[in-house]
N, C-alpha and C. Protein backbone atom coordinates (compact mmCIF):
# COMPACT_ATOMS: atom_id res chain seq x y z
N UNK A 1 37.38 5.98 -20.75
CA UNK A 1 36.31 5.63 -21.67
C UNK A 1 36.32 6.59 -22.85
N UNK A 2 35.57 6.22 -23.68
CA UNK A 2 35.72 7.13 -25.21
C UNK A 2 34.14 6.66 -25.78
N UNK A 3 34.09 7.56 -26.55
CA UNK A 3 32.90 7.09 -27.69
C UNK A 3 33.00 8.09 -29.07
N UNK A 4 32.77 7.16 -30.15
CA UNK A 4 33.33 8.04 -31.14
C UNK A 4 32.00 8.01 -32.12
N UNK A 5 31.51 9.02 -32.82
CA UNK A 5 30.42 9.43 -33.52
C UNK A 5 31.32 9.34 -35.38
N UNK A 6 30.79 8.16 -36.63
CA UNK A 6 31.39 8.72 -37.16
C UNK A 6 30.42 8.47 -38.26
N UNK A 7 31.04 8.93 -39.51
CA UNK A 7 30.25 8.29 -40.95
C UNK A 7 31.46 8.32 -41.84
N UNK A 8 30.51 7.68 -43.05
CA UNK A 8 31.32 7.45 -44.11
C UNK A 8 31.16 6.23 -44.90
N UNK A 9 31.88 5.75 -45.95
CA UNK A 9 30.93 5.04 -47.29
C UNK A 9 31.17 4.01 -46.94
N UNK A 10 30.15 3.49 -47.37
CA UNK A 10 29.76 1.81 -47.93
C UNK A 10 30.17 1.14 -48.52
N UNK A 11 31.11 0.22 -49.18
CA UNK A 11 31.30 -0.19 -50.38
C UNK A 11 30.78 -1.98 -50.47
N UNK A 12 29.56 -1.95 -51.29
CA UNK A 12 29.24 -3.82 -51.01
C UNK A 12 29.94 -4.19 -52.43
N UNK A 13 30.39 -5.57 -51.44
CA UNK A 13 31.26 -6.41 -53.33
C UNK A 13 29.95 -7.21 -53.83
N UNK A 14 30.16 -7.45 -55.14
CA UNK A 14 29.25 -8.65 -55.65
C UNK A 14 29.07 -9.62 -55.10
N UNK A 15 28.16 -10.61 -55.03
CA UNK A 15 28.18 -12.02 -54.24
C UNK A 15 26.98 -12.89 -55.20
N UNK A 16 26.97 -13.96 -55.00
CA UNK A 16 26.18 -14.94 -55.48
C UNK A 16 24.62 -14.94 -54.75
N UNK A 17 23.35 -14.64 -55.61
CA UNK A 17 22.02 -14.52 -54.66
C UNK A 17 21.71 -16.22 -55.45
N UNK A 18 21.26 -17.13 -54.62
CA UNK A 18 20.10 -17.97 -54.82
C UNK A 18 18.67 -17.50 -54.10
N UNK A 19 17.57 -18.47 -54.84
CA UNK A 19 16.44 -18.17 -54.98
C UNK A 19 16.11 -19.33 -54.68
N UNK A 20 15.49 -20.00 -53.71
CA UNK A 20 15.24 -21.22 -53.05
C UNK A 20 16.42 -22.49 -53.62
N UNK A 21 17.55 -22.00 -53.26
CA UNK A 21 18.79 -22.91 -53.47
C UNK A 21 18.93 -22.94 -55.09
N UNK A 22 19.08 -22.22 -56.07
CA UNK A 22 19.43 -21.96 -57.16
C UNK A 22 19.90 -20.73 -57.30
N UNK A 23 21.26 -20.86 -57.74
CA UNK A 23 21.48 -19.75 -58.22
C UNK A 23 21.89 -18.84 -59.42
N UNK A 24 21.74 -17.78 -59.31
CA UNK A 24 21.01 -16.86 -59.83
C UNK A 24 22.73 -15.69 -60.66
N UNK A 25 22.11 -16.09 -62.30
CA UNK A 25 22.89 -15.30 -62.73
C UNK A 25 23.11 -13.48 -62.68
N UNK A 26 24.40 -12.97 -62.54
CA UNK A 26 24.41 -11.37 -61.79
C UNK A 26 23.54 -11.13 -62.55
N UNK A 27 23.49 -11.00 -64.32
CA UNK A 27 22.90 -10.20 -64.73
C UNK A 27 21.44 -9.98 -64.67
N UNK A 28 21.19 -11.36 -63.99
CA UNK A 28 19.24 -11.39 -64.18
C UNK A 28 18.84 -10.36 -62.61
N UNK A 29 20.12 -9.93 -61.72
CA UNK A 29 19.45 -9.51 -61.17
C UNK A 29 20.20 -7.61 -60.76
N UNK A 30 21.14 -7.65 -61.39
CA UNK A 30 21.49 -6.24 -61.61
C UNK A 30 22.15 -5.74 -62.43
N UNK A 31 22.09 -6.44 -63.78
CA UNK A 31 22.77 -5.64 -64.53
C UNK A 31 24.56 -5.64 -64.66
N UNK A 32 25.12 -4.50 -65.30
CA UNK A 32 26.01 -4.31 -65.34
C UNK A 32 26.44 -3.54 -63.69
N UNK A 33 25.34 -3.30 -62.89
CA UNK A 33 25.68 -2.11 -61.85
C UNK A 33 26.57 -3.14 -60.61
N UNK A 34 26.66 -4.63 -61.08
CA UNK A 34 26.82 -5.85 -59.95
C UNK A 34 28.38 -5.65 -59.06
N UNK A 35 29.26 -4.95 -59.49
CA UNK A 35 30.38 -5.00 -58.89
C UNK A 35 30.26 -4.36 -57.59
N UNK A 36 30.05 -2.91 -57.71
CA UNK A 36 29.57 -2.74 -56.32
C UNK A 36 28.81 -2.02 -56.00
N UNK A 37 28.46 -1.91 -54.87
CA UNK A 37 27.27 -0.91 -54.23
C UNK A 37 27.83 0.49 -53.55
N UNK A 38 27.67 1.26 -53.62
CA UNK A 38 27.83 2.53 -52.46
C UNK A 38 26.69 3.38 -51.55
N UNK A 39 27.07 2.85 -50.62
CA UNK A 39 26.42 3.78 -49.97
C UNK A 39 26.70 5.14 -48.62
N UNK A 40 25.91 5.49 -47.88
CA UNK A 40 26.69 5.94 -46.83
C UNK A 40 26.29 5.21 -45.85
N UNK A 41 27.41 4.95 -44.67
CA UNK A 41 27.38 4.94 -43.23
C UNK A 41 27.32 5.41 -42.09
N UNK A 42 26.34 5.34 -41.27
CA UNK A 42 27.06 5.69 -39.95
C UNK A 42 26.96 5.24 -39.00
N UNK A 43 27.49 5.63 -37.40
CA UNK A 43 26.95 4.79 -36.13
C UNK A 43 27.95 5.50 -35.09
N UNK A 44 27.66 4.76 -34.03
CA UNK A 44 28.56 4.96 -33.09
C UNK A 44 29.51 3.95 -31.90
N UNK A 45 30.62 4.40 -31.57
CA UNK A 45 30.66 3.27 -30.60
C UNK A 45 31.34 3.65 -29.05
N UNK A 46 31.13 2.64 -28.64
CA UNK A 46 31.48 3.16 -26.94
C UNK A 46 32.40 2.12 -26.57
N UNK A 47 33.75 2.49 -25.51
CA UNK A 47 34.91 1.87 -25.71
C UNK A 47 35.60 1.92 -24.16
N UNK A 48 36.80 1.19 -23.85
CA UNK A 48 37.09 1.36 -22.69
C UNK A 48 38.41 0.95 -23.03
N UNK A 49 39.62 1.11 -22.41
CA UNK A 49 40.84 0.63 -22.62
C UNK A 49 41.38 0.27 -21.11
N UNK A 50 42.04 -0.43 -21.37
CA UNK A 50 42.26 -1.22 -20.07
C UNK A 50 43.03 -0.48 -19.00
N UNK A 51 43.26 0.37 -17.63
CA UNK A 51 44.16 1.26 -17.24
C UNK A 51 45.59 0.61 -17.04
N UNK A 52 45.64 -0.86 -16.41
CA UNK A 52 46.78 -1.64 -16.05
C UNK A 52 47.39 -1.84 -17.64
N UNK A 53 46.56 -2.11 -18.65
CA UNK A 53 46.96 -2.40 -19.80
C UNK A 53 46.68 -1.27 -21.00
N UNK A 54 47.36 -0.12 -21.07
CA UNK A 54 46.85 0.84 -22.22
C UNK A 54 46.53 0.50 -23.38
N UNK A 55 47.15 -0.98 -23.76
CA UNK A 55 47.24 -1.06 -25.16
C UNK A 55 45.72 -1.94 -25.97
N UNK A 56 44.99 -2.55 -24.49
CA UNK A 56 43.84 -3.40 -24.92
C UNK A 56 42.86 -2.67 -24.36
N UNK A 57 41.49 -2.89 -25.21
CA UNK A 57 40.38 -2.31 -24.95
C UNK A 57 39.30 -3.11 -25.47
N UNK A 58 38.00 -2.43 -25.18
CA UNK A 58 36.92 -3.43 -25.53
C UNK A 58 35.86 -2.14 -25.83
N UNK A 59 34.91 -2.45 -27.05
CA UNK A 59 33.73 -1.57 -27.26
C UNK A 59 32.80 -2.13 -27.79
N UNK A 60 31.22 -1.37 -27.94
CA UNK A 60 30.51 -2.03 -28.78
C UNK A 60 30.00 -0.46 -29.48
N UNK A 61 29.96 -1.39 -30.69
CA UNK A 61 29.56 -0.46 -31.64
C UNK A 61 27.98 -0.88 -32.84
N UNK A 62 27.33 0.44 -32.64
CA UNK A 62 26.16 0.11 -33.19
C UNK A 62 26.27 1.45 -35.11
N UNK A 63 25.26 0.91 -36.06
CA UNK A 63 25.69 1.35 -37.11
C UNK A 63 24.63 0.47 -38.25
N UNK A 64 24.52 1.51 -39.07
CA UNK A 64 23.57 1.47 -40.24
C UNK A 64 24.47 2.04 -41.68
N UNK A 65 23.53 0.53 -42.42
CA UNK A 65 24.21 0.96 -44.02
C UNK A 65 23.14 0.46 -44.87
N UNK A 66 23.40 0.85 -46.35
CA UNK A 66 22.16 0.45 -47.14
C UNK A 66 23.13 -0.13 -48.31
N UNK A 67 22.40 -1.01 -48.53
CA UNK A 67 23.02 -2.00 -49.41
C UNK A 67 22.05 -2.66 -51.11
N UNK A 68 21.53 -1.55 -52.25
CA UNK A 68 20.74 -1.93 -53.40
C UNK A 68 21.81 -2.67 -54.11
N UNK A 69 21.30 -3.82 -55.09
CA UNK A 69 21.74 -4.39 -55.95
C UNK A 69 21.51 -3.97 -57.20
N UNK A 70 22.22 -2.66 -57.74
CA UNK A 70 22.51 -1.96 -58.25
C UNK A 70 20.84 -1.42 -59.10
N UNK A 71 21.37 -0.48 -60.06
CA UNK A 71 19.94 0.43 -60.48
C UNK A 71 18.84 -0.04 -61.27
N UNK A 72 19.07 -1.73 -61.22
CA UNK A 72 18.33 -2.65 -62.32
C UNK A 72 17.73 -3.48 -60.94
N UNK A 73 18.25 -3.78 -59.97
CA UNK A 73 17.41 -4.56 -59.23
C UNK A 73 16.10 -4.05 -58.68
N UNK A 74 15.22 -5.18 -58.33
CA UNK A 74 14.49 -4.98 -57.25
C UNK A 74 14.47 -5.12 -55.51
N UNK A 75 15.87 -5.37 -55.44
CA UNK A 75 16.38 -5.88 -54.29
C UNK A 75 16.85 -4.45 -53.38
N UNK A 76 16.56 -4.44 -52.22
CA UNK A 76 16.88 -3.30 -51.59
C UNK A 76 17.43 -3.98 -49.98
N UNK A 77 18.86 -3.61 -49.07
CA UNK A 77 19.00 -3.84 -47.77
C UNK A 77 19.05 -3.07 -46.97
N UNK A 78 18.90 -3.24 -45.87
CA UNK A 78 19.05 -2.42 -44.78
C UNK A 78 19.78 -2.94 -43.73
N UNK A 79 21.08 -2.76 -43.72
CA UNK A 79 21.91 -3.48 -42.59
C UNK A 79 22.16 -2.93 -41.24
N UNK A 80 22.04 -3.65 -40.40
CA UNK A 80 21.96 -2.89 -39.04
C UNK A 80 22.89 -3.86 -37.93
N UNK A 81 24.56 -3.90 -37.83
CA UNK A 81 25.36 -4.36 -37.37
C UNK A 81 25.42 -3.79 -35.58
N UNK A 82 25.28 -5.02 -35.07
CA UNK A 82 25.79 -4.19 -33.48
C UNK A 82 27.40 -5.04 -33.23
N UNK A 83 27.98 -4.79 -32.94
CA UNK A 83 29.70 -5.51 -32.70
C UNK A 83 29.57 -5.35 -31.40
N UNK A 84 30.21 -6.49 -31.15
CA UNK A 84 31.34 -6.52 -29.48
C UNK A 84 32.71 -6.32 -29.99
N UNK A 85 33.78 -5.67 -29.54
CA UNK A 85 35.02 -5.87 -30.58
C UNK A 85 36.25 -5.53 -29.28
N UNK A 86 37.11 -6.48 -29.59
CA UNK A 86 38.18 -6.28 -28.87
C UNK A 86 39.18 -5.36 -29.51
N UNK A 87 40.09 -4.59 -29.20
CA UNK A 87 40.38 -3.41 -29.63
C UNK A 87 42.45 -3.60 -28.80
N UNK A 88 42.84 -3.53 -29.90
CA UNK A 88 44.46 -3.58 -29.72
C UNK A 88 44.92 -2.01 -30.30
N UNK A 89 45.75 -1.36 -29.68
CA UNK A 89 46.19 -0.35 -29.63
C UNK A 89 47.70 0.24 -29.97
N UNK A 90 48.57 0.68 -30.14
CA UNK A 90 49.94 1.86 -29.94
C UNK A 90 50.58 3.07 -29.57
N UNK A 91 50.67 3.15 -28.95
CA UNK A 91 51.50 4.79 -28.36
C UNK A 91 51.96 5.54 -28.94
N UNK A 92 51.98 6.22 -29.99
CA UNK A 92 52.73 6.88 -30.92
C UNK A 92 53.04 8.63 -30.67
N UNK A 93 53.94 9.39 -30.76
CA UNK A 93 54.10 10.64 -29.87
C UNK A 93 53.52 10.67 -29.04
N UNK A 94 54.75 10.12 -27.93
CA UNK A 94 53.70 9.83 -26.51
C UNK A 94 54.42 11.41 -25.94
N UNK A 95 54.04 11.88 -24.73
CA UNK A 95 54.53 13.03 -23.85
C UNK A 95 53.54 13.20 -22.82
N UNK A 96 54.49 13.35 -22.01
CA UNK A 96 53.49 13.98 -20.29
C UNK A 96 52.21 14.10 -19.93
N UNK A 97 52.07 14.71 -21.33
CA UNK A 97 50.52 15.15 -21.35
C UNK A 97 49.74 13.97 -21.61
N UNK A 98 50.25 13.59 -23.24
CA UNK A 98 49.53 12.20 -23.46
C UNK A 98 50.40 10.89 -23.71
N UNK A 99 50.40 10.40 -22.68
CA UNK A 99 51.21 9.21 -22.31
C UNK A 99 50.64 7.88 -22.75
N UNK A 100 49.39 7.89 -23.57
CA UNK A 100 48.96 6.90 -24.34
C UNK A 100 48.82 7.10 -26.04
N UNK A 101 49.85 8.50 -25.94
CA UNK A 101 50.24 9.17 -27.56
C UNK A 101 48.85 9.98 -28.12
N UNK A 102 50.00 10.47 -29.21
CA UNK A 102 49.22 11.68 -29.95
C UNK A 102 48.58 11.15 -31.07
N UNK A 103 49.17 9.89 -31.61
CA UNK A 103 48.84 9.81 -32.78
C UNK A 103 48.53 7.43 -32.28
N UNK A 104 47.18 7.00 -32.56
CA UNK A 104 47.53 5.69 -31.87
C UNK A 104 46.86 5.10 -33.18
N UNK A 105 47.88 3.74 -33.74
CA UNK A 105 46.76 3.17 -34.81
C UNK A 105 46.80 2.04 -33.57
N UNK A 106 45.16 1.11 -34.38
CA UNK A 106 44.14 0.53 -33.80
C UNK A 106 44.19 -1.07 -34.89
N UNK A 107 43.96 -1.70 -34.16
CA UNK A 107 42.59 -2.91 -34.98
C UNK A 107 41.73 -2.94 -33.85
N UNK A 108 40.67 -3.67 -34.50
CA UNK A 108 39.63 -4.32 -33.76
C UNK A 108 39.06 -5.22 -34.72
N UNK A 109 38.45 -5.95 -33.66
CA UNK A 109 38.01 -7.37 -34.32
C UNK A 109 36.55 -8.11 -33.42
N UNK A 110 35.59 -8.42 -33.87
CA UNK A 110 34.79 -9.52 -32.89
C UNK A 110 33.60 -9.73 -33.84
N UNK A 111 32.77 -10.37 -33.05
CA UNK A 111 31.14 -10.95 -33.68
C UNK A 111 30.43 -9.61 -34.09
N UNK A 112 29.79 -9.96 -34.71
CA UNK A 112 28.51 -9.13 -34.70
C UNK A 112 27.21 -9.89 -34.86
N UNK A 113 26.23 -8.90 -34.31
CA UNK A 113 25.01 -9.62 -34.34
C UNK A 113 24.12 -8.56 -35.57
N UNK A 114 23.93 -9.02 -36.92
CA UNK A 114 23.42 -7.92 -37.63
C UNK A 114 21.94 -8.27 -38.50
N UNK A 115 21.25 -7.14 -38.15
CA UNK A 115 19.98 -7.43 -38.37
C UNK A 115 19.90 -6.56 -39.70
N UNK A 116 18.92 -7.64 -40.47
CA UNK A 116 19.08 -7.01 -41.76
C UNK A 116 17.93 -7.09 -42.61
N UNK A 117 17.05 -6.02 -42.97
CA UNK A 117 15.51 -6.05 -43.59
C UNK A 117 15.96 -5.83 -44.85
N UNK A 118 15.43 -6.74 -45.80
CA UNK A 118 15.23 -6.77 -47.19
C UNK A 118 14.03 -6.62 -47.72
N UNK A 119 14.04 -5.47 -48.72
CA UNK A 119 12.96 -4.78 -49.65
C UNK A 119 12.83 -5.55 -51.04
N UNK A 120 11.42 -6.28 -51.78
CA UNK A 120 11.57 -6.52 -53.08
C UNK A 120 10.27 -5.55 -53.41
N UNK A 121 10.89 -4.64 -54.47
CA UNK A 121 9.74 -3.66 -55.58
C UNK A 121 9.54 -4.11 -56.62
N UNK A 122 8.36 -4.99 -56.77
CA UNK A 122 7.82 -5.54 -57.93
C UNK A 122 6.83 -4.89 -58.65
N UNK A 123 6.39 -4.89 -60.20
CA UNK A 123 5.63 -4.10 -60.63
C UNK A 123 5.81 -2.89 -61.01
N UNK A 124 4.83 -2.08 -61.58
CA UNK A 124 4.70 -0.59 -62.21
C UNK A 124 3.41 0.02 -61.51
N UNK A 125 4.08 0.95 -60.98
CA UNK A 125 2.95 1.86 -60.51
C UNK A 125 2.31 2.73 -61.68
N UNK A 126 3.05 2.94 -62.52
CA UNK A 126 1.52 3.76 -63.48
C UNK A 126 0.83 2.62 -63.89
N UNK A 127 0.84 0.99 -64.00
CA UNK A 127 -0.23 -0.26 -64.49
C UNK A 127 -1.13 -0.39 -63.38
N UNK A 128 -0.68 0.48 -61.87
CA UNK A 128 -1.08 -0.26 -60.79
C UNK A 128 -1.27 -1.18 -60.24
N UNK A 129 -0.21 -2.02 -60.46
CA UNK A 129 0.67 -3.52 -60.25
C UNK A 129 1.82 -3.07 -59.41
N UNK A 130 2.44 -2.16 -58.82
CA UNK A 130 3.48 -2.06 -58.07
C UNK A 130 3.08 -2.35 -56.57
N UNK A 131 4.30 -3.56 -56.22
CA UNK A 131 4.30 -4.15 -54.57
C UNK A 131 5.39 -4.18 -54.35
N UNK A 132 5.57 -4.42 -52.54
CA UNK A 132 6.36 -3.84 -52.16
C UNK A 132 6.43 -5.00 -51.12
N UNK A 133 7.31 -5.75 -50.91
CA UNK A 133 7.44 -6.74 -50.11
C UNK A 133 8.77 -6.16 -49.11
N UNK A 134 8.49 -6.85 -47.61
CA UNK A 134 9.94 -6.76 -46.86
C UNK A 134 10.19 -8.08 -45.58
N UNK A 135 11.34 -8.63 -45.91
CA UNK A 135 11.30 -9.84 -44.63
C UNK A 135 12.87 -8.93 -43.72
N UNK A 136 12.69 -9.33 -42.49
CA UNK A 136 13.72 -8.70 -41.56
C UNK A 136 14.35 -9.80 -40.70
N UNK A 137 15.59 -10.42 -41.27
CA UNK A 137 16.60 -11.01 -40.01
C UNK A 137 17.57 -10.79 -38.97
N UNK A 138 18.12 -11.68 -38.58
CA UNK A 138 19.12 -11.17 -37.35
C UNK A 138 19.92 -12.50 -37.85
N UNK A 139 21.47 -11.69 -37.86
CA UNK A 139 22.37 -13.12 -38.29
C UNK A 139 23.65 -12.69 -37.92
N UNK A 140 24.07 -13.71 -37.12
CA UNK A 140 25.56 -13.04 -36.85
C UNK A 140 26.74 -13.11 -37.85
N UNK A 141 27.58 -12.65 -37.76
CA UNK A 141 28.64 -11.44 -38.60
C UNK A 141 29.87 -11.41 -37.74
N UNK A 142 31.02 -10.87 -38.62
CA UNK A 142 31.93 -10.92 -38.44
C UNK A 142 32.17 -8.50 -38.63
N UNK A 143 32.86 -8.74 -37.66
CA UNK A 143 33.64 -6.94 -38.32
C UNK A 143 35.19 -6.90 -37.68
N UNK A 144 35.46 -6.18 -38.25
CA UNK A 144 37.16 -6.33 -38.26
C UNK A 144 37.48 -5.18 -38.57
N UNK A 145 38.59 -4.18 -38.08
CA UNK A 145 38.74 -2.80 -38.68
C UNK A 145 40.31 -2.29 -38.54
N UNK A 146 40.80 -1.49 -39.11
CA UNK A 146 42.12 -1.12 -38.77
C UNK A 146 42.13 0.69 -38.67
N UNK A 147 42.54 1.25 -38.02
CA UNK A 147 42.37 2.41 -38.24
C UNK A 147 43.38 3.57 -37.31
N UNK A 148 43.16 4.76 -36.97
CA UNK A 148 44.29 5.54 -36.53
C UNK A 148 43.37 6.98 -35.96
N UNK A 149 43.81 7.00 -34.55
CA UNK A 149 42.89 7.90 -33.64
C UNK A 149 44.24 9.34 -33.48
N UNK A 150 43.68 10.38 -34.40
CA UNK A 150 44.84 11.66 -33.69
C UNK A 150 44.05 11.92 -32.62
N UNK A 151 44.75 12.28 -31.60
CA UNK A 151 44.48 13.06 -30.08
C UNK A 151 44.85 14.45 -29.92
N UNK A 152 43.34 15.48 -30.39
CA UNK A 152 43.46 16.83 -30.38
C UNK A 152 43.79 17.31 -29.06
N UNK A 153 43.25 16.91 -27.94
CA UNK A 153 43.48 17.93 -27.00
C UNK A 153 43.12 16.20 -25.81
N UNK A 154 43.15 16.36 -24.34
CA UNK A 154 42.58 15.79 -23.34
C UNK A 154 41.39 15.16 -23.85
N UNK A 155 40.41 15.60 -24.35
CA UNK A 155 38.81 14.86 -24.12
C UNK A 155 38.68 14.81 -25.75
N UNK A 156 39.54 15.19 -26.76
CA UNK A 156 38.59 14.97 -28.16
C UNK A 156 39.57 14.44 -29.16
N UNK A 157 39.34 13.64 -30.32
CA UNK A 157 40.18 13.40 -31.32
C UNK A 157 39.39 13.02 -32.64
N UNK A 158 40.52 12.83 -33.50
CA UNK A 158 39.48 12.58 -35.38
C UNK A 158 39.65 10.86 -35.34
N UNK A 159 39.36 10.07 -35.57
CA UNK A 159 38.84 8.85 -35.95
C UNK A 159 39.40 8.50 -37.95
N UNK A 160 40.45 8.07 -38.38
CA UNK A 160 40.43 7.10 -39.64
C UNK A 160 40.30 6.35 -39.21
N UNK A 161 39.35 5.20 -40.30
CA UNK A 161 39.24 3.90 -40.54
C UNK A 161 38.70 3.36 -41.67
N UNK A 162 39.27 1.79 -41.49
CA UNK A 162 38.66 1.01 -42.72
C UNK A 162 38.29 -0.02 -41.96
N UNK A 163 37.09 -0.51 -42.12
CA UNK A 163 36.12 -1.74 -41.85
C UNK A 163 35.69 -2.80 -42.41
N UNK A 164 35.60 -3.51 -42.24
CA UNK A 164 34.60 -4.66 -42.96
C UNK A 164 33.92 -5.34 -42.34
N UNK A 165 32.72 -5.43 -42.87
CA UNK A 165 31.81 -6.55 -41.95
C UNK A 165 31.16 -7.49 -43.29
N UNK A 166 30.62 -8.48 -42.77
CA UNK A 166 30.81 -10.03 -43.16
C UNK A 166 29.54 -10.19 -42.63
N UNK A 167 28.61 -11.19 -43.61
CA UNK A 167 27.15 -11.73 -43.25
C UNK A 167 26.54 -12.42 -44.13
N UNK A 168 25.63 -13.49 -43.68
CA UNK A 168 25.11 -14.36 -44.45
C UNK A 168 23.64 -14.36 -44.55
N UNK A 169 23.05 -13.85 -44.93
CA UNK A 169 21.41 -13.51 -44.70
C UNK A 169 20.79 -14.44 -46.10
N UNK A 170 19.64 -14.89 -45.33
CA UNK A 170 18.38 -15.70 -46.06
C UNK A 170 17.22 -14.85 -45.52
N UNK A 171 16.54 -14.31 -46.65
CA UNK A 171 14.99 -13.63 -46.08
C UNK A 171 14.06 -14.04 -47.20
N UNK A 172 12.73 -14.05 -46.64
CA UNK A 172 11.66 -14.91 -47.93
C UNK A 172 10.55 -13.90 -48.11
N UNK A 173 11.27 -14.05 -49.74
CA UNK A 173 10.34 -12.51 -50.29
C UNK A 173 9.54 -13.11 -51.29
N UNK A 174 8.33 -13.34 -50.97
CA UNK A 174 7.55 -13.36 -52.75
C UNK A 174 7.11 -14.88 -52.58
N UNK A 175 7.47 -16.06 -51.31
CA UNK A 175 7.42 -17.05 -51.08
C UNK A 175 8.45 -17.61 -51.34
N UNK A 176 9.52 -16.62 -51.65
CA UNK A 176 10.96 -17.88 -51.89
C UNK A 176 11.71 -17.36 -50.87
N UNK A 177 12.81 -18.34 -50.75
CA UNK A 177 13.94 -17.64 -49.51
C UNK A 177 15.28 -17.41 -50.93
N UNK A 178 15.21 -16.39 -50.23
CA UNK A 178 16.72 -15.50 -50.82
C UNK A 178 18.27 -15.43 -50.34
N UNK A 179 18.72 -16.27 -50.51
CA UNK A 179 20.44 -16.25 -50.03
C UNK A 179 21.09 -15.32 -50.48
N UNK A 180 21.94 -15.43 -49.76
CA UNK A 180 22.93 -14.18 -50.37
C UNK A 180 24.21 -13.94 -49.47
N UNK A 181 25.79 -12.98 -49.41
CA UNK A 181 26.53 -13.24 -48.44
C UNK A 181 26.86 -11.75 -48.54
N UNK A 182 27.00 -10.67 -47.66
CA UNK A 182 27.36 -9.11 -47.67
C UNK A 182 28.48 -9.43 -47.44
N UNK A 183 29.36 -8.95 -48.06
CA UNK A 183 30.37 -8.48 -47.73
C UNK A 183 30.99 -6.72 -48.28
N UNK A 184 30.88 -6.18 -47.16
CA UNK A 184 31.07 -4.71 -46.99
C UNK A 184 32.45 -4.23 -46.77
N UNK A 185 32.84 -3.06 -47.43
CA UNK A 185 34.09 -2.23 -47.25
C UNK A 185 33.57 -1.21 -46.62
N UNK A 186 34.35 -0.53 -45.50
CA UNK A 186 33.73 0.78 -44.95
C UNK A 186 34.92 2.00 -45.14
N UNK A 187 34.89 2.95 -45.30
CA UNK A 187 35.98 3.81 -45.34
C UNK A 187 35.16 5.12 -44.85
N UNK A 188 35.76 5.45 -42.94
CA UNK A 188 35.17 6.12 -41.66
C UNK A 188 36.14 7.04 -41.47
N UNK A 189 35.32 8.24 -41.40
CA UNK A 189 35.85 9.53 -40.42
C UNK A 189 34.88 9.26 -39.20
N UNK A 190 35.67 9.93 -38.28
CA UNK A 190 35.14 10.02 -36.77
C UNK A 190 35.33 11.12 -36.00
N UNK A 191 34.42 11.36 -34.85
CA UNK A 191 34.95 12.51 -33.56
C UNK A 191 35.08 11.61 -32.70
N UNK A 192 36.06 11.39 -31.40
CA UNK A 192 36.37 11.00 -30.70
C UNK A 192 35.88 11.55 -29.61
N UNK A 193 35.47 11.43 -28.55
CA UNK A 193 34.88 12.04 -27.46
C UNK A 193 35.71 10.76 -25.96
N UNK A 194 36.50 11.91 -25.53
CA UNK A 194 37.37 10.84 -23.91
C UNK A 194 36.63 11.66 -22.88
N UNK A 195 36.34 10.73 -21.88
CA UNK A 195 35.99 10.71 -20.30
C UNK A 195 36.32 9.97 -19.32
């Protein structure tokens, strides 16, 4: 078994928002800032690899990111991905010691179930007109990752990766429902922890 603790950035692409099935030009709702978002990540996940089969494994991984539509919107996310993910593996400087290698790249791939609260900040607080609306869904998702585990010693190692997760969220802010589709880049350091 393993579980790996990691962080690291966010990257959201642009996407198309409608506003009760119309949609909505970038600029009316962020500006020039629309290409992408950054933020930070993190989470964790817990893993198992198969003993008859070294090379397959299975984990779930839980993890938080924030997702604004850039410094002109009023739009604010909060993404909260849990994955099931099947997990394919390689042996790379294998030896005695570590006979499932020193150095192993990875994919993984499966559903996710990701819950996701959206913030709208309307108004001016010095007019005392500023509100603050929030609706919270659950929508399943896609994550997919490729990445490369060094093996420091028996029980510990560093974690690269690149991620993406995938989602389609509608939340109703203000009395309208809000479409929209995340699609996220992740770029992860990790600690590895074996037992």
């Amino acid at each position: 078994m393993f579980s790996d603790l990691y962080i690291g950035a966010a990257v959201t692409t642009d996407s198309t928002v409608t506003l009760d099935g119309v949609v909505q030009e970038a600029s009316l709702l962020c500006g020039a800032e629309c290409s992408s978002t950054k933020s930070p990540v993190g989470g964790i996940r817990v893993g198992w690899f198969v003993g008859r089969f070294p090379w397959l494994g299975v984990a779930g991984d839980f993890s938080v990111f924030i997702q604004s539509w850039g410094i002109q919107s009023p739009y604010e996310v909060t993404a909260i991905p849990i994955s099931a993910l099947l997990m394919l593996r390689a042996p790379l400087v294998r030896s005695p010691k570590h006979p499932n290698g020193r150095a192993q790249p990875y994919l993984a791939i499966g559903p996710s179930l990701i819950i996701s609260r959206a913030k709208l900040a309307t108004g001016l607080a010095a007019l005392d007109t500023a509100r603050v609306e929030t609706d919270t869904t659950a929508d399943p998702g896609l994550d997919a990752r490729i990445g490369m585990r060094l093996v420091a010693s028996s029980w510990i190692s560093v974690v690269l990766e690149y991620r993406a997760t995938y989602f389609k969220p509608t939340w109703k802010l203000s009395g309208r429902n809000v479409e929209t589709s995340v699609w996220t880049n992740h770029f992860i350091i990790g600690l590895g922890i074996h037992y």
